[in-house]
Protein backbone atom coordinates (compact mmCIF):
# COMPACT_ATOMS: atom_id res chain seq x y z
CA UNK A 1 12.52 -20.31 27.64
CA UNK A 2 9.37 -18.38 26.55
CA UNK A 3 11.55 -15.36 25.09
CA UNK A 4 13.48 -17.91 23.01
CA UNK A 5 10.08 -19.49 21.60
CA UNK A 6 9.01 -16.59 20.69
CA UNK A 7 11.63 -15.24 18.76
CA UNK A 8 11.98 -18.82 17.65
CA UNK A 9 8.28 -18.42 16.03
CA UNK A 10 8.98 -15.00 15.04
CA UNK A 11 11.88 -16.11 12.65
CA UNK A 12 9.83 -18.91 11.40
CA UNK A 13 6.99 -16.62 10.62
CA UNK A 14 8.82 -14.22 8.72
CA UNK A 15 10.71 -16.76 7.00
CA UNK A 16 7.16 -17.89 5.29
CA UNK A 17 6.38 -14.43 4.73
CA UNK A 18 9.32 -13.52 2.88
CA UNK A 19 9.58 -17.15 0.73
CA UNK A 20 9.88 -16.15 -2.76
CA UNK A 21 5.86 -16.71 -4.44
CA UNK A 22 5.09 -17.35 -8.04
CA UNK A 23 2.53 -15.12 -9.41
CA UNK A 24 -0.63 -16.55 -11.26
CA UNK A 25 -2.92 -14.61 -13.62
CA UNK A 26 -6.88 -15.76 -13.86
CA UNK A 27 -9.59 -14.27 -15.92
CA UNK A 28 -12.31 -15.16 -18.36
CA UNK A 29 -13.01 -13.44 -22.01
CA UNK A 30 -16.60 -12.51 -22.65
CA UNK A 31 -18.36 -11.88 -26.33
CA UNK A 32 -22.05 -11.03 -27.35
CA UNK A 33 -24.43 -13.86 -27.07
CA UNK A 34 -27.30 -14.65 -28.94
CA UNK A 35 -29.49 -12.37 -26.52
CA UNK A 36 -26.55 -9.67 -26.15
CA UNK A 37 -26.04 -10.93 -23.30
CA UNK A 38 -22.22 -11.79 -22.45
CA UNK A 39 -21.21 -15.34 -22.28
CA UNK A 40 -17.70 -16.89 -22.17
CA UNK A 41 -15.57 -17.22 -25.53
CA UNK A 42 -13.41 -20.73 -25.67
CA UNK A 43 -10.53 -21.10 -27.50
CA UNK A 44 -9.14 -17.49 -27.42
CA UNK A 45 -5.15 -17.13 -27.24
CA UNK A 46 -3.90 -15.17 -24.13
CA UNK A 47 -0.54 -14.31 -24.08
CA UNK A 48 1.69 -12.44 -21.62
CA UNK A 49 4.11 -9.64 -23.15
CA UNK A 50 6.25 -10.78 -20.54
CA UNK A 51 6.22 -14.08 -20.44
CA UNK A 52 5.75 -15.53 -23.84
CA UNK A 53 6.34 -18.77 -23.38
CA UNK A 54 2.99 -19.00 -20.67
CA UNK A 55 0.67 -18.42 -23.00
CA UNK A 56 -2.73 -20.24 -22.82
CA UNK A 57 -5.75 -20.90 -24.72
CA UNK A 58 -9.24 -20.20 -22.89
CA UNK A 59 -11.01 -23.23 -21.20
CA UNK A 60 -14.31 -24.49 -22.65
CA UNK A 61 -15.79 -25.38 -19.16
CA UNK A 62 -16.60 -22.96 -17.69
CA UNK A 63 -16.13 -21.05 -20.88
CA UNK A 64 -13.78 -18.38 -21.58
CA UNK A 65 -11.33 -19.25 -18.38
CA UNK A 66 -7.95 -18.98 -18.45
CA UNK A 67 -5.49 -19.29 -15.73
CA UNK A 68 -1.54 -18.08 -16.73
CA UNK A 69 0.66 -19.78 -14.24
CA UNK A 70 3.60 -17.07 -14.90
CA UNK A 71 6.50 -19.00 -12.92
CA UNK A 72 7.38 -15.28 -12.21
CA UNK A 73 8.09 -13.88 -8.91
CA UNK A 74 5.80 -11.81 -7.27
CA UNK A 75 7.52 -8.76 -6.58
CA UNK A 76 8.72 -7.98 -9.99
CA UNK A 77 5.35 -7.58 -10.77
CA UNK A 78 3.64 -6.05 -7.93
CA UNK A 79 2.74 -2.16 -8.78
CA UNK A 80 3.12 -3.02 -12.03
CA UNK A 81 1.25 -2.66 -15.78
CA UNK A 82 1.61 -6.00 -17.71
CA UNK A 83 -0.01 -6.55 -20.82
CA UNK A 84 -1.76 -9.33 -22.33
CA UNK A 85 -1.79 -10.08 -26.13
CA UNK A 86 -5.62 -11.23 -26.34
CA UNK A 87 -6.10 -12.80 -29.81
CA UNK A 88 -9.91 -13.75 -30.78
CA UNK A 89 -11.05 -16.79 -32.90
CA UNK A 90 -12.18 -15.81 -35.65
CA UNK A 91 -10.31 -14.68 -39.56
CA UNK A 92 -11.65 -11.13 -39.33
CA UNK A 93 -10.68 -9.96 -35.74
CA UNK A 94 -7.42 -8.11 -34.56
CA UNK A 95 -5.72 -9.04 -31.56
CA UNK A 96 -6.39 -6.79 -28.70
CA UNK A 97 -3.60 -5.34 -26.53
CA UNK A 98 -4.91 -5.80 -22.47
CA UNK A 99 -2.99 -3.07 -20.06
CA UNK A 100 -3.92 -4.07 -16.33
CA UNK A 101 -2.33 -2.57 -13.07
CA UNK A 102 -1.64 -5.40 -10.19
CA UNK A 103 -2.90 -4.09 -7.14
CA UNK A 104 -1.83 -5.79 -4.35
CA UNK A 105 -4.92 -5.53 -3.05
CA UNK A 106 -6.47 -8.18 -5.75
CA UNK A 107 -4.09 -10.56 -5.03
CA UNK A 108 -5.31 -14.09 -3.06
CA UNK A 109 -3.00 -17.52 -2.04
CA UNK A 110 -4.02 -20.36 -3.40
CA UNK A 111 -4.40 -23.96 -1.51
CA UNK A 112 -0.76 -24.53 -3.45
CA UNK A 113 0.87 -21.59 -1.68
CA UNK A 114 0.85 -19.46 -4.72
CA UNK A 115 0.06 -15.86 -5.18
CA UNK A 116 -3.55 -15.39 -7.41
CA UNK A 117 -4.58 -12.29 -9.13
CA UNK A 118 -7.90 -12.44 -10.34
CA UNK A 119 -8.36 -9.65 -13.56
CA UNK A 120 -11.86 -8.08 -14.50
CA UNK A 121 -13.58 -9.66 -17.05
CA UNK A 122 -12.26 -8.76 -20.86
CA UNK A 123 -15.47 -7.99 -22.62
CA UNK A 124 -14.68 -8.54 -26.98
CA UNK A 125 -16.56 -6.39 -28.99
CA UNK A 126 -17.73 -10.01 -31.06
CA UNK A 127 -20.78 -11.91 -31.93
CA UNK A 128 -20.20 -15.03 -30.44
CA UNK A 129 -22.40 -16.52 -33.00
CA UNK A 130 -19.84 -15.38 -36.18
CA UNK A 131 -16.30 -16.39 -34.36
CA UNK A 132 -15.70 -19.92 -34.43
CA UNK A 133 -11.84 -21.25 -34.31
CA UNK A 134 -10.40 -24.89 -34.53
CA UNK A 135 -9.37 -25.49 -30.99
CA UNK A 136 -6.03 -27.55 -32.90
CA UNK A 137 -5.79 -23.92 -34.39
CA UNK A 138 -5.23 -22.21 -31.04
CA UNK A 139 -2.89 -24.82 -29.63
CA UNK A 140 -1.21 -24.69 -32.54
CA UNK A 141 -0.67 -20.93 -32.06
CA UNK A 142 0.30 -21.47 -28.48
CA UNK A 143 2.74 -24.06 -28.94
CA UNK A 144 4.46 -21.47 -31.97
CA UNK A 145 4.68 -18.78 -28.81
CA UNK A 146 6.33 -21.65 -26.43
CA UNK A 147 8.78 -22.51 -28.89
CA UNK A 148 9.75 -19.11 -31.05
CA UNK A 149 9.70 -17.12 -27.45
CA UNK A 150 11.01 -19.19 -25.11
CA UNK A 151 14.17 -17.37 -24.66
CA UNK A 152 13.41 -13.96 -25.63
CA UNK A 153 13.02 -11.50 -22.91
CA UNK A 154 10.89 -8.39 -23.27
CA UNK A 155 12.02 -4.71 -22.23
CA UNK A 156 10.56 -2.54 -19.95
CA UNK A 157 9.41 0.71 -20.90
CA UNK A 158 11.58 3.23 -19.03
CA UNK A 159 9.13 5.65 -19.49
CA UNK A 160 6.28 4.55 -17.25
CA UNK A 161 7.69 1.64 -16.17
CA UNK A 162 5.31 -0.66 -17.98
CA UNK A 163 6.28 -4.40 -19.41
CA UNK A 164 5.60 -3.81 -23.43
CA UNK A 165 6.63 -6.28 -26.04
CA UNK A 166 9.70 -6.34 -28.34
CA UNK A 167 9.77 -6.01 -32.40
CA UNK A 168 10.58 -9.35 -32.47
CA UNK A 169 7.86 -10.40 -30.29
CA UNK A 170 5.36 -8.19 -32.44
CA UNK A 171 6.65 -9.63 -35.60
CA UNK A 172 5.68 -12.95 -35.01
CA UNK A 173 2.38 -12.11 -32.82
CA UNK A 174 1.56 -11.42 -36.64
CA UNK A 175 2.63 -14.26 -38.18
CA UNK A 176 0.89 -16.47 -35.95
CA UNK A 177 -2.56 -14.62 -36.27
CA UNK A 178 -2.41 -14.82 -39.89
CA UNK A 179 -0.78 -18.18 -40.09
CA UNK A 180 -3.38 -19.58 -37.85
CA UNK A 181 -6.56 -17.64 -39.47
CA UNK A 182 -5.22 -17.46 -42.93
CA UNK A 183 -7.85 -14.64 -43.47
CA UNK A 184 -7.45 -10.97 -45.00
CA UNK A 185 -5.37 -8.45 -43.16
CA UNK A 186 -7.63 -5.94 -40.84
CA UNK A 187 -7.69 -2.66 -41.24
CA UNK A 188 -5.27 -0.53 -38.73
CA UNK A 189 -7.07 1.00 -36.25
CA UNK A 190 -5.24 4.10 -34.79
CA UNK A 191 -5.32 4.74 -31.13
CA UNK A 192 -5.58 8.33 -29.75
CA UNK A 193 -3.46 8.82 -26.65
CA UNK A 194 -4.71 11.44 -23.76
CA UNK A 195 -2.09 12.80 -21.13
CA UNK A 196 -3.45 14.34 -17.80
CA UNK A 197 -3.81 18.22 -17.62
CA UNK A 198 -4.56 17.97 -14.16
CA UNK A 199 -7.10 17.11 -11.13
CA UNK A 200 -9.10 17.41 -8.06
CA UNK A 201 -7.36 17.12 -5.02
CA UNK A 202 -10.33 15.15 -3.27
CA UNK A 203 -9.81 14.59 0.44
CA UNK A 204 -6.76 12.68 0.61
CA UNK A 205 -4.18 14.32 3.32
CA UNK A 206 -0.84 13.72 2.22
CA UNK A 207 2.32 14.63 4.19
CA UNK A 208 0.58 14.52 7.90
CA UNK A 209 0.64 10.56 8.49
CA UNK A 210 2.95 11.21 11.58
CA UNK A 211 0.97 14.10 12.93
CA UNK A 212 -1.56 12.76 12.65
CA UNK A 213 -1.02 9.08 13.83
CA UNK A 214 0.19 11.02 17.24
CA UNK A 215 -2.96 12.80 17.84
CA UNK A 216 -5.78 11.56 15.81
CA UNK A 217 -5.06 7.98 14.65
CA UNK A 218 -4.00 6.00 18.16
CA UNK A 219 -4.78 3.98 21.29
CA UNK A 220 -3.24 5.97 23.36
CA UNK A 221 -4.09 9.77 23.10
CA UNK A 222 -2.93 12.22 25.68
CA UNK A 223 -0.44 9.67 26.49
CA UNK A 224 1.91 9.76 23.55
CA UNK A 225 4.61 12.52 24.37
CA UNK A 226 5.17 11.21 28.10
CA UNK A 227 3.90 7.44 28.22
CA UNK A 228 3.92 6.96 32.05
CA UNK A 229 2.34 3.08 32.15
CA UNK A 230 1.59 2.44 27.94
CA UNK A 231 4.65 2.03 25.99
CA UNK A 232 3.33 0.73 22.94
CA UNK A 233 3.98 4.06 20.52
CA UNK A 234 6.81 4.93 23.08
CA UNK A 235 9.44 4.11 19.76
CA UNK A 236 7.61 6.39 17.61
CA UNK A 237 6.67 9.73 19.82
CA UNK A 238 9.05 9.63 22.92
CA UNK A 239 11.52 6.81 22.58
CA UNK A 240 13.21 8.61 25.64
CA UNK A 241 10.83 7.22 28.25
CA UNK A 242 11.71 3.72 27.48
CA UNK A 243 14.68 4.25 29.16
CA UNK A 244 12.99 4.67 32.62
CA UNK A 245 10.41 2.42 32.49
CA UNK A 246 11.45 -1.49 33.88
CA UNK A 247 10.89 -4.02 31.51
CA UNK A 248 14.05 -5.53 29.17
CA UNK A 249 12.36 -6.07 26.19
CA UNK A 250 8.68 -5.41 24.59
CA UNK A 251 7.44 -5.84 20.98
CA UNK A 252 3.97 -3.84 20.15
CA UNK A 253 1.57 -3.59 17.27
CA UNK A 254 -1.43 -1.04 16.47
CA UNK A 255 -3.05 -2.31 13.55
CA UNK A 256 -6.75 -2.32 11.72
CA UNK A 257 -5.50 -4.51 9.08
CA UNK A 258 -6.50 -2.42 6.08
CA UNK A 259 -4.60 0.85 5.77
CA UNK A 260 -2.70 1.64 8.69
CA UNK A 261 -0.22 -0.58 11.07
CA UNK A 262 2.62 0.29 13.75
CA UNK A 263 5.14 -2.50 14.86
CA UNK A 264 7.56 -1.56 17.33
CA UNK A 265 9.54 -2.45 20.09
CA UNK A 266 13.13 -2.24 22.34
CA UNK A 267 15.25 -4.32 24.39
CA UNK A 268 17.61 -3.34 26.77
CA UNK A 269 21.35 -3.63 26.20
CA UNK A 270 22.86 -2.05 29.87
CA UNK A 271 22.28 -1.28 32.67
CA UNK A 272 21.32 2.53 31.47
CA UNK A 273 21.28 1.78 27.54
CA UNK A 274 18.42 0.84 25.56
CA UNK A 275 17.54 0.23 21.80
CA UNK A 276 13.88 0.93 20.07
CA UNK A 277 12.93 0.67 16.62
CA UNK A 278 9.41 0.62 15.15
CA UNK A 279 7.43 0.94 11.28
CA UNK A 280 4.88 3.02 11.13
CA UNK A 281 2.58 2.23 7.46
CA UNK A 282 -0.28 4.27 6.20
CA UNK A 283 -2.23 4.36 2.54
CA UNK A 284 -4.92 5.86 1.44
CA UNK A 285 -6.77 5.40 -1.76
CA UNK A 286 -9.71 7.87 -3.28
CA UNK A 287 -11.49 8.14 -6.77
CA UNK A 288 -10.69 11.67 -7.89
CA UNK A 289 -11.64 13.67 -11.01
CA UNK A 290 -9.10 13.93 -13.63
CA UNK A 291 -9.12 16.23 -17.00
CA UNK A 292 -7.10 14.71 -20.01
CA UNK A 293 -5.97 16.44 -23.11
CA UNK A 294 -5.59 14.79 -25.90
CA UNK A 295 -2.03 14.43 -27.18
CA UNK A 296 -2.26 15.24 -31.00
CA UNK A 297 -5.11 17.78 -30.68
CA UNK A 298 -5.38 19.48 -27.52
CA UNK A 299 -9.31 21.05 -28.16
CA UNK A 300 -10.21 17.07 -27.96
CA UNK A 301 -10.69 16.52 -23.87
CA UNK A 302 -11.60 14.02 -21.88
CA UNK A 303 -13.06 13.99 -18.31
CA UNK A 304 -13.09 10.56 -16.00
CA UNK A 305 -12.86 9.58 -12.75
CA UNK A 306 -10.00 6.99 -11.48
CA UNK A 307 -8.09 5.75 -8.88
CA UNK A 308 -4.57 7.40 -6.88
CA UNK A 309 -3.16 5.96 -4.51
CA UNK A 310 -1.00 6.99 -1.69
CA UNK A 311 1.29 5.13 0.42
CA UNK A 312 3.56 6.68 3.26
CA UNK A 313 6.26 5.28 5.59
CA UNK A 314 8.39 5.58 8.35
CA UNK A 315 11.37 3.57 10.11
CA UNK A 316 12.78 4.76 13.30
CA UNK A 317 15.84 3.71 15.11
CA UNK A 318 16.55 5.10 18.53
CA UNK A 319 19.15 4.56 21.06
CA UNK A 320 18.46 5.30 24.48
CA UNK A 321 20.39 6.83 27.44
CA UNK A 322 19.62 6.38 31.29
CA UNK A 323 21.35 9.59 32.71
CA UNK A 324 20.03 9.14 36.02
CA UNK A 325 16.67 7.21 37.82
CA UNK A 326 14.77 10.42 36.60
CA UNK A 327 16.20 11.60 33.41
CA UNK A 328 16.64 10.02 30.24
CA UNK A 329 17.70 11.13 26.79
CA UNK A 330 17.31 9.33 22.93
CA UNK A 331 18.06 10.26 19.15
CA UNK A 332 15.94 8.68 16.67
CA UNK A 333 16.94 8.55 12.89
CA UNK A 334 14.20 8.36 10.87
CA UNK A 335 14.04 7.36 7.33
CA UNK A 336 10.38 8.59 5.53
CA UNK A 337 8.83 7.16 2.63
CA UNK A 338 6.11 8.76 -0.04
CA UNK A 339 4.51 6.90 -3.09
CA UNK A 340 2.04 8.06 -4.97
CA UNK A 341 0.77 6.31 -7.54
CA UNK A 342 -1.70 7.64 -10.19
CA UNK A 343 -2.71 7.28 -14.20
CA UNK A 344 -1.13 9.69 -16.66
CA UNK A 345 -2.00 8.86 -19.55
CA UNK A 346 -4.50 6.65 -21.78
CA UNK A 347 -5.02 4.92 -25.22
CA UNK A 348 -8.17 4.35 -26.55
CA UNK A 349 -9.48 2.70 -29.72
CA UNK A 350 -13.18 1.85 -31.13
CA UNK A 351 -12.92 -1.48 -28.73
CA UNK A 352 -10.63 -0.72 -25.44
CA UNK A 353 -9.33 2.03 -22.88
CA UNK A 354 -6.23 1.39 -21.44
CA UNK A 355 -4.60 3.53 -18.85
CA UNK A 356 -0.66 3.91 -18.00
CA UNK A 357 0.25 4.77 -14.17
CA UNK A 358 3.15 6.48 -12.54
CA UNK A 359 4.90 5.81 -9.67
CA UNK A 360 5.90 8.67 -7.87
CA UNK A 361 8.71 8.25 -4.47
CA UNK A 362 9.66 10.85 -2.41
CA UNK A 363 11.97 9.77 0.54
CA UNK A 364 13.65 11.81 2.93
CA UNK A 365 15.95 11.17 6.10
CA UNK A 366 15.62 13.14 9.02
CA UNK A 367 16.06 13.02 12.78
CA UNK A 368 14.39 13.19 16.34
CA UNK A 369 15.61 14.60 19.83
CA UNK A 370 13.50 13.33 22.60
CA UNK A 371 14.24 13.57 26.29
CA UNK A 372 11.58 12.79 29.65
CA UNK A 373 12.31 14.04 33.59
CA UNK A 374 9.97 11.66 36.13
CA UNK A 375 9.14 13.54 39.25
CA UNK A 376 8.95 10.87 41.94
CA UNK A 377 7.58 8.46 39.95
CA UNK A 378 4.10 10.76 39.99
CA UNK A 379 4.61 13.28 37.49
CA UNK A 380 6.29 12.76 34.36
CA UNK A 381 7.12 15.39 31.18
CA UNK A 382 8.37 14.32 28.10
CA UNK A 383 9.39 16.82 25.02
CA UNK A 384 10.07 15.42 21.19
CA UNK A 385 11.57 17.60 18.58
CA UNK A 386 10.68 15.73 15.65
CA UNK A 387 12.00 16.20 11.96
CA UNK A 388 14.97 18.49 12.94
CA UNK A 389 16.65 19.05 9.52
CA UNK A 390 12.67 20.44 8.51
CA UNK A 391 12.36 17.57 5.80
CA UNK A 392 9.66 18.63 3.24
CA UNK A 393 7.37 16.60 2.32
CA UNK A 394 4.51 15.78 -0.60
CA UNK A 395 1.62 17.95 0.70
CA UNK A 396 -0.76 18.32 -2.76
CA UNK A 397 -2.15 15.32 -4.83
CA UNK A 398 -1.11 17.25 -8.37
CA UNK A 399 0.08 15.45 -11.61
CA UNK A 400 3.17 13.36 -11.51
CA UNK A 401 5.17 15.71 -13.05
CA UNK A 402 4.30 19.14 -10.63
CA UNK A 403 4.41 16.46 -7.74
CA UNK A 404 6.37 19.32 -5.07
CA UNK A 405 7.45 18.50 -1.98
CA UNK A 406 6.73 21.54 -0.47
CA UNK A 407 5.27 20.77 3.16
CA UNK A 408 7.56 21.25 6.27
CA UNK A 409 7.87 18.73 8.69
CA UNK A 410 9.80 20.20 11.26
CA UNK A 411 7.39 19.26 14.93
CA UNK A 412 7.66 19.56 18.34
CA UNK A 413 5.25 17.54 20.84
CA UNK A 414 4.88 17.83 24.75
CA UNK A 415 3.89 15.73 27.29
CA UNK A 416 3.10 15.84 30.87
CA UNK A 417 1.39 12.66 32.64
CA UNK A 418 0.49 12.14 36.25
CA UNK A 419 -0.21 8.60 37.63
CA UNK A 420 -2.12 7.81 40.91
CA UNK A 421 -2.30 4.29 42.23
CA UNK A 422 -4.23 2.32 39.30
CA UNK A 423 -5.01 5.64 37.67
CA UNK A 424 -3.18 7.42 35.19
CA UNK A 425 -4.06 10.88 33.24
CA UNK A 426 -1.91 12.74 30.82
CA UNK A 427 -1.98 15.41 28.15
CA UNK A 428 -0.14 15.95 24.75
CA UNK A 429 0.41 19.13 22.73
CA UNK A 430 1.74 19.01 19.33
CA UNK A 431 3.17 22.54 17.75
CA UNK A 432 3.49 22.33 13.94
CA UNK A 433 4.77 25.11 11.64
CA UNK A 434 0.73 25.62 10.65
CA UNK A 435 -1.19 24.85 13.94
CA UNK A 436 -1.41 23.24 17.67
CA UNK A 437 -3.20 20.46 18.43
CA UNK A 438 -4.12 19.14 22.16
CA UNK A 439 -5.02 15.75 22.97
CA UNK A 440 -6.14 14.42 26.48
CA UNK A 441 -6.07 10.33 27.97
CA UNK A 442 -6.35 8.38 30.86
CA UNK A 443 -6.16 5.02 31.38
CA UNK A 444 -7.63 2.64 34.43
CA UNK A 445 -6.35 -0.58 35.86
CA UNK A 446 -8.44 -2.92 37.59
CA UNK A 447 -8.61 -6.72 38.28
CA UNK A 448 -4.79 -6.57 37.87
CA UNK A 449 -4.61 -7.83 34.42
CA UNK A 450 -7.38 -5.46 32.93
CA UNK A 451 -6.98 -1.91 31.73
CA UNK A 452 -9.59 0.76 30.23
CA UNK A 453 -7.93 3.76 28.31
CA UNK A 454 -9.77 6.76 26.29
CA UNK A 455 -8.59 9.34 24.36
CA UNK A 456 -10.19 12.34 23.09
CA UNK A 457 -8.74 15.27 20.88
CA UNK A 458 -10.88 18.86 20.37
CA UNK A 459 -8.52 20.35 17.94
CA UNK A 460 -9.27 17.44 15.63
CA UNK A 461 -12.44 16.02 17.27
CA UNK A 462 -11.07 12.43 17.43
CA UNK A 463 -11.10 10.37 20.19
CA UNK A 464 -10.53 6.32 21.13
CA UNK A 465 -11.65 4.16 23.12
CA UNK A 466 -9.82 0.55 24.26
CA UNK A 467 -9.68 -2.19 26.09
CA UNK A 468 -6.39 -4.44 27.25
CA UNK A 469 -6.34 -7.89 29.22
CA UNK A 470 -2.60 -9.14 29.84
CA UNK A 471 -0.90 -8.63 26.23
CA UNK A 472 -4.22 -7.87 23.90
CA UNK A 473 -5.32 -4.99 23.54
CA UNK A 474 -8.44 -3.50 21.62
CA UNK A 475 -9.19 -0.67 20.51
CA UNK A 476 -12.47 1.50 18.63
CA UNK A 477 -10.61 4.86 16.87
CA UNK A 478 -12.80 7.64 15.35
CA UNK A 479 -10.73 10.51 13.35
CA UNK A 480 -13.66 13.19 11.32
CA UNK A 481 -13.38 13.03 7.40
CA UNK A 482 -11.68 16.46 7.10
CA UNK A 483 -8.95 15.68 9.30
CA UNK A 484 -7.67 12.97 8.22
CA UNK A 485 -8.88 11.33 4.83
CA UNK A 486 -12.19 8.99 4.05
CA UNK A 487 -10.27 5.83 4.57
CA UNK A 488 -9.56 7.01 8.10
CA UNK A 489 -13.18 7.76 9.59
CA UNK A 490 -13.18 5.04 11.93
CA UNK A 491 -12.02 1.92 12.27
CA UNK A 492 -10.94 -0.76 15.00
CA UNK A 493 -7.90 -1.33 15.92
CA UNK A 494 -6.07 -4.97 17.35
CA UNK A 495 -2.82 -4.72 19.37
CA UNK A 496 -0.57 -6.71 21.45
CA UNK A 497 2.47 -6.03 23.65
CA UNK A 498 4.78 -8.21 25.25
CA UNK A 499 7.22 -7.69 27.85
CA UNK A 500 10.08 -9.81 28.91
């Protein structure tokens, strides 16, 4: 009954998760008060290059507001640039082109179930003292977008991948401006346009999100290749040893709910067969130094500092074979995931900088061989040959277009574990095509529901430390900055594991 609950809740859960959520856009548009101090501009036209039709007109309280309820989905505009047509009060101003990136991080749900991504604050280049602008002026202009651009749709720069607008959406962006300030004609302002030349490298480790997740970043070092009593990264290291462990079914999680997460779990399908399958989810994000070269006169340079991001993935499938009460066998196909994600270019006029990113994927398929021998249920060895076809992988953070995969993958880790009563101690050596690492655990039971565990590693000086009652599990992981990456230093860990 409590197996079918759960799943029941499961289903439900993901259900809500995976409900289709409309995307809105807040902000607020700032000019130069009369102390040069910024203060909120009303009655300033913001329209989306991709949605027309949505365009809105800046609130008066609390001034300069707007709020662009886009009726679009999410996910076609997650990881994506969108621009906003920006069009000032005033007869003598331009409209200003607004290039932002949608981070998933910056997004929020609203009471109404709806997905909120608040933008930074557009600063205008205005007095606010000179721009006035009939507020029947800028409805006006906002009903002309609802009903000449209702039905257009706008196409997507293959390029970079960014939403841009079409002629005919330019064409009467024009119109309106003039129509609605029936002033002179500015002056064209040309834009220069930088491309990267290249940049620093910083600390981010790309590439090594599975070595590293086995030895550095984990609740259960030294106990990874040959899990003798923990099975909760059994799916990822040695999905082998499931099969001679004696639960029917388990579902895990290691998580510290910013960068890095594990879900796995198996169920039993015989009386010698087993299935496991687990995601394992890392990113890391740095501010690194980037050189630009300007496009139409390459002595003009630029130097600035901005944001990559990296984001790496794996799903593994395993079945698993009983041979006998002390030896089992698996094969795990493994489907890998890189994205990098990273400016390459920028525009920049007299009054704005905007920047254009690139999405960068590398995925690979490759497999894992994993067998474990129990010695009378005392002593236990595990072995996992991991990445067998030697996928490469993305080892360098370089400019999207000298992105190589050039790191091999190929592993092999070893485990030997020897359990005692309530106590349990076991060791873990991992052989890469560049070094060995060691790890060493051990893990206490007492009070029959309680456990201790700690993990240490001296090739990478990490270690963890954790605590489980029944299901829950908690854990305190410390990796050093030059092993793994900044966003990785330390950080606490939640996980649960049930068995039926």
């Amino acid at each position: 009954m409590i197996k079918h609950l759960f799943i029941l809740v499961v289903c439900v859960f993901s259900s809500q998760i995976l409900a289709a959520q409309q995307l809105g856009l807040s902000g607020d548009i700032r000019c130069k008060g009369p102390d040069k101090k910024s203060i909120g501009l009303s009655n300033v036209v913001i329209e989306p290059t991709f949605a027309p039709n949505r365009a809105t007109v800046t609130a008066s309280q609390p001034a300069g507001y707007f709020l662009i309820k886009t009726q679009k989905d999410a996910k076609q505009l997650i990881d994506k640039e969108i621009t906003l047509y920006v069009i000032p009060p005033c007869d003598h101003c331009k409209e200003v082109a607004v290039r932002t990136y949608i981070w998933k991080e910056k997004l929020k749900t609203t009471d109404e179930g709806e997905l909120l991504c608040i933008l930074d604050p557009v600063y205008l280049k205005l007095n606010c003292e000179t721009v006035t602008m009939n507020p029947r002026s800028a409805d006006s202009m906002v009903k002309g977008f609802t009903n000449f651009m209702i039905s257009r749709e706008n196409e997507k720069n293959a390029k970079d991948g960014a939403y841009v607008a079409s002629p005919a959406l330019l064409q009467i962006l024009s119109f309106l401006s003039l129509a609605a300030f029936a002033g002179p004609k500015p002056d064209t302002v040309h834009p220069e346009y930088y491309k990267l030349e290249y940049l620093n490298g910083g600390k981010m480790k790309a590439g090594q999100f599975l070595w590293n997740s086995a030895m550095s970043v984990s609740g259960t070092l030294g106990n990874n290749f040959s899990p003798i009593r923990d099975y909760t990264e059994a799916a990822f290291w040695n999905p082998s040893s499931i099969g001679l462990q004696y639960n029917s079914t388990n579902i895990s999680t290691f998580i510290n709910w910013t960068n890095h997460f594990k879900i796995a779990g198996f169920s039993k399908l015989g009386n010698s067969i087993f299935v496991s399958g687990g995601l394992l989810y890392n990113t890391q994000r740095e501010n690194m130094d980037m050189h630009f070269v300007n496009v139409d006169d390459p002595t003009s340079t630029k130097d600035v500092s901005s944001t990559v991001k990296l984001r790496e993935t794996a799903l593994f499938i395993a079945p698993i074979v009983k041979l006998n009460n002390h030896f089992s066998v698996a094969g795990t196909f493994k489907p890998m995931w890189q994205n990098i994600i990273m400016p390459t270019q920028f525009e920049t006029t007299a009054h704005d900088t905007t920047y254009n990113y690139a999405k960068v994927m590398n995925q690979k398929i490759d497999v894992d061989l994993s067998a474990t021998y129990d010695f009378k249920n005392v002593l236990q060895a595990g072995i996992n040959l991991m990445n067998v076809f030697n996928s490469r992988m993305f080892s360098k953070i370089t400019t999207s277009d000298s992105l190589v995969a050039d790191l091999p993958s190929r592993a092999a880790g070893f485990g030997l574990s020897y359990r005692r009563k309530h106590f349990n101690v076991g060791t873990d050596l991992l052989w890469t095509q560049t070094r060995i690492d060691a790890s060493i655990g051990a893990n206490y039971v007492f009070l029959r529901h309680c456990m201790v565990n700690l993990g240490y590693s001296p090739t990478k000086a990490s270690f963890s430390l954790g605590f489980a009652y029944n299901s829950f599990k908690i854990a305190y992981v410390y990796a050093p900055a030059n092993i793994v990456s900044t966003t990785f230093l330390h950080s606490l860990y939640s996980s649960f594991s049930l068995n039926f």
